[in-house]
N, C-alpha and C. Protein backbone atom coordinates (compact mmCIF):
# COMPACT_ATOMS: atom_id res chain seq x y z
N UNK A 1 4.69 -21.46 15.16
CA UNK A 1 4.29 -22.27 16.28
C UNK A 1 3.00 -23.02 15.98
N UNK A 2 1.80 -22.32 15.24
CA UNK A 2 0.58 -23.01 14.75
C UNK A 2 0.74 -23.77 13.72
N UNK A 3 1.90 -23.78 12.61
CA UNK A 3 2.06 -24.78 12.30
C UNK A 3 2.50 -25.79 12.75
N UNK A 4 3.84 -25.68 13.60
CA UNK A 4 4.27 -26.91 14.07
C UNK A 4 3.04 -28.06 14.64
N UNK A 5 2.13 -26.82 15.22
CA UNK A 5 1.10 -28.08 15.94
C UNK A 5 0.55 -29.05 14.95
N UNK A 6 0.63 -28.24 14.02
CA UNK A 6 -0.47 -28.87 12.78
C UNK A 6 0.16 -30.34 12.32
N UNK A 7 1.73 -29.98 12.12
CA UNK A 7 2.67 -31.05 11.62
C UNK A 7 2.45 -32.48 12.55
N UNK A 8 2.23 -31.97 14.19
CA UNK A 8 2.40 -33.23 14.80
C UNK A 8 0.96 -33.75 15.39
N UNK A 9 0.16 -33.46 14.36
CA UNK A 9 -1.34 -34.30 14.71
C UNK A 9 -1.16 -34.96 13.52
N UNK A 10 -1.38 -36.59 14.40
CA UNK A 10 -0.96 -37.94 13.10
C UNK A 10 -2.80 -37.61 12.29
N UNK A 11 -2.22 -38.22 11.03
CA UNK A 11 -3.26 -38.24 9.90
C UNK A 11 -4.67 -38.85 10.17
N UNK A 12 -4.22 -40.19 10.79
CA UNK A 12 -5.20 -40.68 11.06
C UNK A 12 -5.77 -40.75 12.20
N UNK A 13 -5.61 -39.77 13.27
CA UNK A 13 -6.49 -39.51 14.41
C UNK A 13 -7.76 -39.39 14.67
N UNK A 14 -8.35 -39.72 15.54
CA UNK A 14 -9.43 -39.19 15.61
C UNK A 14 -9.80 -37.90 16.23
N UNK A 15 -10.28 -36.77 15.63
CA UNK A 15 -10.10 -35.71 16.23
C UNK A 15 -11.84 -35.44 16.77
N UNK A 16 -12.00 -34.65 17.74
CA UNK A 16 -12.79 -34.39 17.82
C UNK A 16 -13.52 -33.00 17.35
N UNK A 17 -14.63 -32.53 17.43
CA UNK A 17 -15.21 -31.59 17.01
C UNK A 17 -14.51 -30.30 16.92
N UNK A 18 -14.38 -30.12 18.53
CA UNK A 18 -13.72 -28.98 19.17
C UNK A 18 -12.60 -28.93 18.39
N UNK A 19 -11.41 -29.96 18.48
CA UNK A 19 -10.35 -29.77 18.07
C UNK A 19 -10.39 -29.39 16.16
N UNK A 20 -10.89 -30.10 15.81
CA UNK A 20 -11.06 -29.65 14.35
C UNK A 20 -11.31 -28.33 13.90
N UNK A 21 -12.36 -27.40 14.77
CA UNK A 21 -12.56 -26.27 14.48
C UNK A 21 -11.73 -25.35 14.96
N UNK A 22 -10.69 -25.52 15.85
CA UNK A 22 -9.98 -25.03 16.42
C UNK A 22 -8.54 -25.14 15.36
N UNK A 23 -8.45 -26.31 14.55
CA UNK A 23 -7.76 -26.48 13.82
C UNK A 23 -8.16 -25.10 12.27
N UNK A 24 -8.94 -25.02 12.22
CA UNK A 24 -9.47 -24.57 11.22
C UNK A 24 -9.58 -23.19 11.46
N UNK A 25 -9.62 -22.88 12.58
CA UNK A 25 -9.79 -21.31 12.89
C UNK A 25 -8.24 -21.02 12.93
N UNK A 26 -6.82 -21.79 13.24
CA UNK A 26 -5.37 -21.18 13.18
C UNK A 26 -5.24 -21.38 12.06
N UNK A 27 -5.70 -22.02 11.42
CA UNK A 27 -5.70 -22.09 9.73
C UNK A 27 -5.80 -20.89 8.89
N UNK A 28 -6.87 -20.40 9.55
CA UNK A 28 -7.69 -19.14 8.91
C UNK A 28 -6.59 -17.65 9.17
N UNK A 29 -6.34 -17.80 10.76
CA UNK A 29 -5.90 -16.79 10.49
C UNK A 29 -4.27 -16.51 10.13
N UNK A 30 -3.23 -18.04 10.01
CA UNK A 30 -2.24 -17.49 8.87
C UNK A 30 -2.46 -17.31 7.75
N UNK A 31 -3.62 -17.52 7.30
CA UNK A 31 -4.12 -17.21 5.88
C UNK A 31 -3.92 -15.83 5.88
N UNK A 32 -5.03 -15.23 7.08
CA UNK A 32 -4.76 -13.68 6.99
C UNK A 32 -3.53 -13.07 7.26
N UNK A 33 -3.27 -13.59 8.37
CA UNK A 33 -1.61 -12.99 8.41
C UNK A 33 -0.62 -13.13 6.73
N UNK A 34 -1.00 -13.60 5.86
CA UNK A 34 -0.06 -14.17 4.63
C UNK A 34 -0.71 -12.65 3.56
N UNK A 35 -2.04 -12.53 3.77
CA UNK A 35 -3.08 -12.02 2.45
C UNK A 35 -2.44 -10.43 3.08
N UNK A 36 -2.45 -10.36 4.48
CA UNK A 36 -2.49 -8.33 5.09
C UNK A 36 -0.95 -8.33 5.30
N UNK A 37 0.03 -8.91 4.64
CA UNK A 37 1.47 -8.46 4.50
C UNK A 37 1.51 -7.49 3.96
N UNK A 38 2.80 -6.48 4.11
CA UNK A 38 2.82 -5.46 3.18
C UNK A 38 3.36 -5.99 2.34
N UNK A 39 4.90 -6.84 1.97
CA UNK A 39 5.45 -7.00 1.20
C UNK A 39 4.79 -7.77 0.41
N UNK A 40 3.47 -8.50 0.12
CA UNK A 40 2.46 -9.07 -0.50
C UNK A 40 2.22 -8.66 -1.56
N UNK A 41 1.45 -7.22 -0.98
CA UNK A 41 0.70 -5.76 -1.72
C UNK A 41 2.40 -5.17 -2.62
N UNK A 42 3.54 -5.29 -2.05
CA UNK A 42 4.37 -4.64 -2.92
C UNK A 42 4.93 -5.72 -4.14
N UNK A 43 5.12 -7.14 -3.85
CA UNK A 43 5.33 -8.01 -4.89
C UNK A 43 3.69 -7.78 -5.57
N UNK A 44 2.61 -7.72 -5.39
CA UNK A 44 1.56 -7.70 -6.42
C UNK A 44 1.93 -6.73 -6.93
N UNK A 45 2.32 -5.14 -6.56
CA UNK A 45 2.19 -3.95 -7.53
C UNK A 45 3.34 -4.15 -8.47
N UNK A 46 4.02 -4.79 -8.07
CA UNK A 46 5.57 -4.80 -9.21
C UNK A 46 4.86 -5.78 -10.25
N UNK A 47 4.52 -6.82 -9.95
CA UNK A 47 3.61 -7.77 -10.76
C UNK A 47 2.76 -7.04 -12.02
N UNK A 48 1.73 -6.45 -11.23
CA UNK A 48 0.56 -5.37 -12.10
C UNK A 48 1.26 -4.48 -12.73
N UNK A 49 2.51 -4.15 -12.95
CA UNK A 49 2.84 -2.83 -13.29
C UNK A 49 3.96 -3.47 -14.15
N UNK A 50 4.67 -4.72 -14.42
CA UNK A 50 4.97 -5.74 -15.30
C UNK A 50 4.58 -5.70 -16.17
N UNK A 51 3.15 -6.49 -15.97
CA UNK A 51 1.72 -6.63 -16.69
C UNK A 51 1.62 -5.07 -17.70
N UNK A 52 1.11 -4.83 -16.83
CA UNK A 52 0.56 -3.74 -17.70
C UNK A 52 1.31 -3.03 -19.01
N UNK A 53 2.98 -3.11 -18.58
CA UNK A 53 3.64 -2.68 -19.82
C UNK A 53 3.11 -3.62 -20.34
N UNK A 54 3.99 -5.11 -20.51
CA UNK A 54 3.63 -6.25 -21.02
C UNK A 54 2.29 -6.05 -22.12
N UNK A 55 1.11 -5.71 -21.39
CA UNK A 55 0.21 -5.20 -22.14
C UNK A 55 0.68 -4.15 -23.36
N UNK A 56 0.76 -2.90 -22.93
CA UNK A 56 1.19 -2.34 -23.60
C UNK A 56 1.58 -2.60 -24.91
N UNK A 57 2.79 -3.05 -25.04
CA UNK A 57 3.30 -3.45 -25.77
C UNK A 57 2.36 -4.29 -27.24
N UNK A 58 1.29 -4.53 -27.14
CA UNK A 58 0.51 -5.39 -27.93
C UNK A 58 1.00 -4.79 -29.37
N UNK A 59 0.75 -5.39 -30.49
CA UNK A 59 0.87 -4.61 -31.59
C UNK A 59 -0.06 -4.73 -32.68
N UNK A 60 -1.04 -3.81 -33.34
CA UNK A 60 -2.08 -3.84 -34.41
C UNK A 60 -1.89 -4.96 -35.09
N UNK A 61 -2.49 -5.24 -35.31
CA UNK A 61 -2.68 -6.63 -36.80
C UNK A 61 -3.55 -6.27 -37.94
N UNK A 62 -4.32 -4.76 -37.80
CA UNK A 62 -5.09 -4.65 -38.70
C UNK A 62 -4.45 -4.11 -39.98
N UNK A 63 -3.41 -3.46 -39.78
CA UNK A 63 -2.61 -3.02 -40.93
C UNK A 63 -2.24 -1.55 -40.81
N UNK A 64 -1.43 -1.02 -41.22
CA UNK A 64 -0.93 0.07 -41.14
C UNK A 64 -2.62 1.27 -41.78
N UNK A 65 -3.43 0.79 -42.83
CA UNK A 65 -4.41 2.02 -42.57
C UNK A 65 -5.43 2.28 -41.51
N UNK A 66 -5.51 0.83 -40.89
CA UNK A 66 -6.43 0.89 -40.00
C UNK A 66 -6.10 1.54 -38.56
N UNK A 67 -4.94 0.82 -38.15
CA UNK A 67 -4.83 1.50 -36.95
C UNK A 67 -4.51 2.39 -36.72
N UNK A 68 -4.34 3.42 -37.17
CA UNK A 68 -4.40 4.95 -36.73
C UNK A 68 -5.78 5.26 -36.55
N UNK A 69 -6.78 5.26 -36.91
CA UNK A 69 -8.44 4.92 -36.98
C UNK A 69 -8.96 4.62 -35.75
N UNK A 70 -8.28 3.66 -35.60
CA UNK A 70 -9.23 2.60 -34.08
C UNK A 70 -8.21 3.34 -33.22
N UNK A 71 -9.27 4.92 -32.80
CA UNK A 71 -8.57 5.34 -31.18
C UNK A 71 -8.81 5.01 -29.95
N UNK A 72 -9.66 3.65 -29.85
CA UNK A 72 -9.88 3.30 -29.14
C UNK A 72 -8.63 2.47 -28.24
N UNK A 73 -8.24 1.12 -29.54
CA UNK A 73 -7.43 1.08 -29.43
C UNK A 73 -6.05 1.67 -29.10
N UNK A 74 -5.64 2.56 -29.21
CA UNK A 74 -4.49 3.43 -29.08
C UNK A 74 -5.09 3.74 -27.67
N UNK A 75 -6.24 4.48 -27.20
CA UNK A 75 -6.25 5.11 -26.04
C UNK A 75 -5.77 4.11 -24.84
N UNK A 76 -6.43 2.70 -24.88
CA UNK A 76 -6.22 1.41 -24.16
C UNK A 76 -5.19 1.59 -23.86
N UNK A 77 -3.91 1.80 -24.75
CA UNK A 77 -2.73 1.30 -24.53
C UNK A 77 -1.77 2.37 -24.05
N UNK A 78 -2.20 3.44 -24.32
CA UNK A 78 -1.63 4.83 -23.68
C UNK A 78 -1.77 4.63 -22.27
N UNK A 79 -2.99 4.34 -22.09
CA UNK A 79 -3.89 4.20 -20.42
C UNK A 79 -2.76 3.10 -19.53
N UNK A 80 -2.52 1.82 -20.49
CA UNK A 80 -1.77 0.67 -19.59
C UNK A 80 -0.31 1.44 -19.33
N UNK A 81 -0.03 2.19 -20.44
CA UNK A 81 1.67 2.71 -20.57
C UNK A 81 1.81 3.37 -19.17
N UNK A 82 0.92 4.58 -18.91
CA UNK A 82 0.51 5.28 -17.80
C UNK A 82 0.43 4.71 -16.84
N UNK A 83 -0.43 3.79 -16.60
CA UNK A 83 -0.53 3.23 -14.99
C UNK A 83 0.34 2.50 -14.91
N UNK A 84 0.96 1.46 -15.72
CA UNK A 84 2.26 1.12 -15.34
C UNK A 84 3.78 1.98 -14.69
N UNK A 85 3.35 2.99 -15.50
CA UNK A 85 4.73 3.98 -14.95
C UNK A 85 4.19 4.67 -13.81
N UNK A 86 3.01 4.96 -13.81
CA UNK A 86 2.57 5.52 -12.23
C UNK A 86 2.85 4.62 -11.23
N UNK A 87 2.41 3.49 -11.54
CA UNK A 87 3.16 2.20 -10.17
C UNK A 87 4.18 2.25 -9.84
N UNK A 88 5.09 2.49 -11.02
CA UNK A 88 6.46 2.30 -10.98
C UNK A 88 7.35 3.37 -10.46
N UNK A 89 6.80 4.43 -10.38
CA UNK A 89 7.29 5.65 -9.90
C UNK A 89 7.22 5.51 -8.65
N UNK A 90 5.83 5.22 -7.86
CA UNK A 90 5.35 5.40 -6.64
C UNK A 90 6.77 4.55 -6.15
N UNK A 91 6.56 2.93 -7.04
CA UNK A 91 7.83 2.17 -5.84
C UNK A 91 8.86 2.65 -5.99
N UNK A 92 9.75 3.51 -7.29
CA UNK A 92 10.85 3.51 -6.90
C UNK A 92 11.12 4.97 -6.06
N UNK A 93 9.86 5.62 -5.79
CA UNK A 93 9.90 6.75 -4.47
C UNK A 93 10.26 5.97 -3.10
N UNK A 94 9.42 4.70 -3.14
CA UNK A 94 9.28 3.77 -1.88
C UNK A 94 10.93 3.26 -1.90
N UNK A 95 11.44 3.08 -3.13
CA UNK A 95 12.75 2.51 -2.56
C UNK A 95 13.96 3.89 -2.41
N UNK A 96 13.51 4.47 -2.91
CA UNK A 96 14.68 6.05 -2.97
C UNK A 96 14.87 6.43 -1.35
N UNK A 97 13.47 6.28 -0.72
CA UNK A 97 13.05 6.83 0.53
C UNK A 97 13.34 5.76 1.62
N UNK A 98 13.99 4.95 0.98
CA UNK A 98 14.44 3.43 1.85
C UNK A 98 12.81 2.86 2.51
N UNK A 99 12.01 2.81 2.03
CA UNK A 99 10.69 2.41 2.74
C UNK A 99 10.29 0.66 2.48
N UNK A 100 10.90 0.15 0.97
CA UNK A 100 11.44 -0.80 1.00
C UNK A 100 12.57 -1.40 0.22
N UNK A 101 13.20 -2.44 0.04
CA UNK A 101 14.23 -2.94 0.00
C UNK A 101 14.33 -2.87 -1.93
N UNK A 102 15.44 -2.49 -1.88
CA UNK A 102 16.06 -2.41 -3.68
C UNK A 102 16.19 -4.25 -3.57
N UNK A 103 15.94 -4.72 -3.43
CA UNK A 103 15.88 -5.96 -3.94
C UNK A 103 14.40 -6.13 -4.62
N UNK A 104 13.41 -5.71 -4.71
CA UNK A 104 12.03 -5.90 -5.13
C UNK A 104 12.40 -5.68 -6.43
N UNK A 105 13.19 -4.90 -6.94
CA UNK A 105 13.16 -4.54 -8.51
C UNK A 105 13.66 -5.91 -9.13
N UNK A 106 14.26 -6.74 -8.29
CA UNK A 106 15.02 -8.17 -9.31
C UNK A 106 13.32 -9.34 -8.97
């Protein structure tokens, strides 16, 4: 409905003060209504938890003597392997438990 209003104020009007800020404040808050979705927070965690294998996955370039050596390296990537599958667990509890929709996995 706050958009529609938006659609039918012509471009070149003259608006006044009031109305502008008033424009700007329904602005603001479908912003928030868009940012405090849940299904937002659940397309980001499928996202991050993508990622993070994605990460994972990287592969040494230093050569087969080096990288066994650099545990630093290795620990990094153990760490992304992990929190990726911890995300991934949590949602597919969330979808086992019908909390949300088996369509999020495509």
């Amino acid at each position: 409905m706050i958009i529609q209003n938006l659609e039918k104020i012509p471009l070149n009007s003259n608006l006044s003060f009031y109305e502008k800020q008033i424009i700007k404040k329904n602005y603001f808050k479908i912003c928030i209504k868009i940012i405090f979705k849940v299904k937002t927070y659940i397309y980001l965690s499928f996202f991050i938890s993508y990622l993070l294998y994605y990460f994972s996955l990287e592969k040494c370039t230093e050569g087969m003597d080096e990288c066994p050596l650099n545990i630093y390296w290795i620990k990094r990537k153990v760490m992304q392997v992990i929190f990726s599958c911890f995300i991934m667990m949590i949602l597919f509890e969330l979808i086992i438990y019908k909390k949300i929709s088996q369509l999020h996995l495509f």
